[in-house]
Protein backbone atom coordinates (compact mmCIF):
# COMPACT_ATOMS: atom_id res chain seq x y z
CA UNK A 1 0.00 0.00 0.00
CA UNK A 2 0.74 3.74 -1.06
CA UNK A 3 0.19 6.70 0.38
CA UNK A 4 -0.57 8.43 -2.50
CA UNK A 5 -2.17 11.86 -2.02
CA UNK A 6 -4.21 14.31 0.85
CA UNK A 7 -6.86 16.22 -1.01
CA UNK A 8 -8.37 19.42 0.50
CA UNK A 9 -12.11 20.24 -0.40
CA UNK A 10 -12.40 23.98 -0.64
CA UNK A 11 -14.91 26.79 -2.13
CA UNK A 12 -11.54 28.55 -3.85
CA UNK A 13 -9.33 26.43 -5.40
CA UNK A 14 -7.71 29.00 -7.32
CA UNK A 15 -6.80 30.78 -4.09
CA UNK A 16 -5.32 27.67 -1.97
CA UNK A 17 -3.45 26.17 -4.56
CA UNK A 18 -1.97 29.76 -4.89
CA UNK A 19 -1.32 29.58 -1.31
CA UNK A 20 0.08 26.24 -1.74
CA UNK A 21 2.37 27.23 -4.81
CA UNK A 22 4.01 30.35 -3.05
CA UNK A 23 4.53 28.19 0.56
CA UNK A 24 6.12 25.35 -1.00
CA UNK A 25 7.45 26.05 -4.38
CA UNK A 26 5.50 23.63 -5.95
CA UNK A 27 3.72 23.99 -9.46
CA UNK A 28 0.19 23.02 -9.51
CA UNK A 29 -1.18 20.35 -12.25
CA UNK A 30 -4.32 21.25 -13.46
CA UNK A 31 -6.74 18.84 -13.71
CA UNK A 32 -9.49 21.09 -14.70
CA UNK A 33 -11.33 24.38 -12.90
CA UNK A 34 -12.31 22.22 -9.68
CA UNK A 35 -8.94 20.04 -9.11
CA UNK A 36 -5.31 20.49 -8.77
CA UNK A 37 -2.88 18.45 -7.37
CA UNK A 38 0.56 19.95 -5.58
CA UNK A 39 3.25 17.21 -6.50
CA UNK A 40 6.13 16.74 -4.45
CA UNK A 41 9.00 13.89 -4.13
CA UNK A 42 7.20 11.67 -1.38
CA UNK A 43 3.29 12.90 -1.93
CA UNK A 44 0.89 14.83 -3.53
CA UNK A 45 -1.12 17.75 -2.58
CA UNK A 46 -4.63 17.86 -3.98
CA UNK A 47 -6.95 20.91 -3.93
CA UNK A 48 -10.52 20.23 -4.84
CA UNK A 49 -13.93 22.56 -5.47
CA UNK A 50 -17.27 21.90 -3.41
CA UNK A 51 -18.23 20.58 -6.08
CA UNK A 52 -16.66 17.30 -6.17
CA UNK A 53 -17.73 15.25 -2.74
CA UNK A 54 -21.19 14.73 -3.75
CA UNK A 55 -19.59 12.56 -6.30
CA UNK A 56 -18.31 10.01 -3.32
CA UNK A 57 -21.53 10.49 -1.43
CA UNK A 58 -23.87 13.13 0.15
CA UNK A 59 -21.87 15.36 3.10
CA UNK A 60 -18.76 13.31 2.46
CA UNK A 61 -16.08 16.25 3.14
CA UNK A 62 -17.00 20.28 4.62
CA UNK A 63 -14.39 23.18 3.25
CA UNK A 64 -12.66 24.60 5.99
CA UNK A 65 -13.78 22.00 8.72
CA UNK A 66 -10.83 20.78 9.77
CA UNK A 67 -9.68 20.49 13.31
CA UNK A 68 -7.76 16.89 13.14
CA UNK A 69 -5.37 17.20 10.68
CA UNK A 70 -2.11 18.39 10.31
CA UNK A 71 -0.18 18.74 6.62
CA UNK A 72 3.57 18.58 6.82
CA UNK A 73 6.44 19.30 4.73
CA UNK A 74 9.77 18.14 5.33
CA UNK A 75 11.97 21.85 4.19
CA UNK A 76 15.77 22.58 4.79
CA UNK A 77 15.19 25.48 6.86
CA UNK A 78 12.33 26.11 8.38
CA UNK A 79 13.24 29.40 9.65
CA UNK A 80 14.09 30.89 6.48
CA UNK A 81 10.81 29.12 5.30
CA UNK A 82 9.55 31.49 7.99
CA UNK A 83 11.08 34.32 6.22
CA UNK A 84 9.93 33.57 3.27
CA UNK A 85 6.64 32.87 4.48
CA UNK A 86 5.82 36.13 6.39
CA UNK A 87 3.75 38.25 3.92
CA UNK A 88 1.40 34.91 2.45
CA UNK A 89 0.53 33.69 5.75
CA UNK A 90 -2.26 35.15 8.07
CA UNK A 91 -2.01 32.98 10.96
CA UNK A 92 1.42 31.67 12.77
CA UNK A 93 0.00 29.16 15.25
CA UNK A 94 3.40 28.58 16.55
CA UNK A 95 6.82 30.50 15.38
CA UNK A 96 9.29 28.43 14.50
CA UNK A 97 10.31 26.40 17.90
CA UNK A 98 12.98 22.96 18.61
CA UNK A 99 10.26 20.10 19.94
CA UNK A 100 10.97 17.50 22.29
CA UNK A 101 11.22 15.24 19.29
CA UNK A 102 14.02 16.72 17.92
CA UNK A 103 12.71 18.98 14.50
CA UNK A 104 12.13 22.75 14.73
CA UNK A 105 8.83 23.35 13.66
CA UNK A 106 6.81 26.00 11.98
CA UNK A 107 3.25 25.69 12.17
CA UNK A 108 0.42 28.26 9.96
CA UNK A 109 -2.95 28.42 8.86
CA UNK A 110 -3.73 27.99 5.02
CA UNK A 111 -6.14 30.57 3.94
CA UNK A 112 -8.59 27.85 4.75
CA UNK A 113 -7.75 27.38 8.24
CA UNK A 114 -5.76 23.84 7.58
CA UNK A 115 -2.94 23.38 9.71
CA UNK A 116 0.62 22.99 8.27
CA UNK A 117 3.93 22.35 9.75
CA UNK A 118 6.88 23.11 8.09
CA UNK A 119 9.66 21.34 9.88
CA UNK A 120 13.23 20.92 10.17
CA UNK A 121 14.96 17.72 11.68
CA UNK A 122 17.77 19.41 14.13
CA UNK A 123 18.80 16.60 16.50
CA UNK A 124 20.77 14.19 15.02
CA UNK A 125 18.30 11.51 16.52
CA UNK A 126 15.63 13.78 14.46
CA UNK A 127 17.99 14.07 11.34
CA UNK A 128 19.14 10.25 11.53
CA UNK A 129 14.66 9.81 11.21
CA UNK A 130 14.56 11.07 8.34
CA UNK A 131 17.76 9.82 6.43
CA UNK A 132 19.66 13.19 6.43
């Protein structure tokens, strides 16, 4: 088995997968006016309109009714991700900050209100996780 992708359902696909395109460098594939998918070396990043869940079943997935998940991207440096980062994003739930586990961690608001963590492994326990 494969993870293969996360897909977000939203009502502005345009705008998140903007979002998505300036936070992560990524280049979005079109699929058509309701879907685009965020490619990256380990995963995919899809971005769906309101208008495609009925198609897997009636109330299947809410825009912007997340509370349980968390998207993460493994980046270099998360605090010049930060940097980089400070204009696009509205919400900082947490400034970059070293966890107990060992990565420094970065963690935002889409426009959406998804959480993401951009994180750095620092430890070499964390680093050693993660092959680098």
């Amino acid at each position: 088995m494969e993870l293969v992708s996360i897909r977000i359902i939203t009502d502005d696909v345009a705008r998140l997968v903007a979002f998505y395109e300036q936070a992560t460098g990524a280049t979005a594939i079109w699929g058509n006016e309701v879907f685009a998918e965020l490619p990256t070396a380990s995963g995919t990043l899809a971005v769906a309109d309101t208008r495609t869940p009925p198609l897997f079943g009636s109330g299947a997935a809410e825009p912007g009714a997340n509370r349980s998940v968390i998207i993460e991207y493994l980046v270099d440096d998360v605090d010049a991700s930060y940097e980089k980062l400070r204009g696009l994003v509205e919400r900082v739930v947490t400034e970059p900050t070293t966890m107990p586990w060992g990565n420094r961690a970065l963690l935002l608001r889409d426009p959406d209100g998804n959480l993401v963590n951009f994180f750095t492994p620092v430890t070499p326990q964390a680093r050693a996780n993660f092959g680098r």
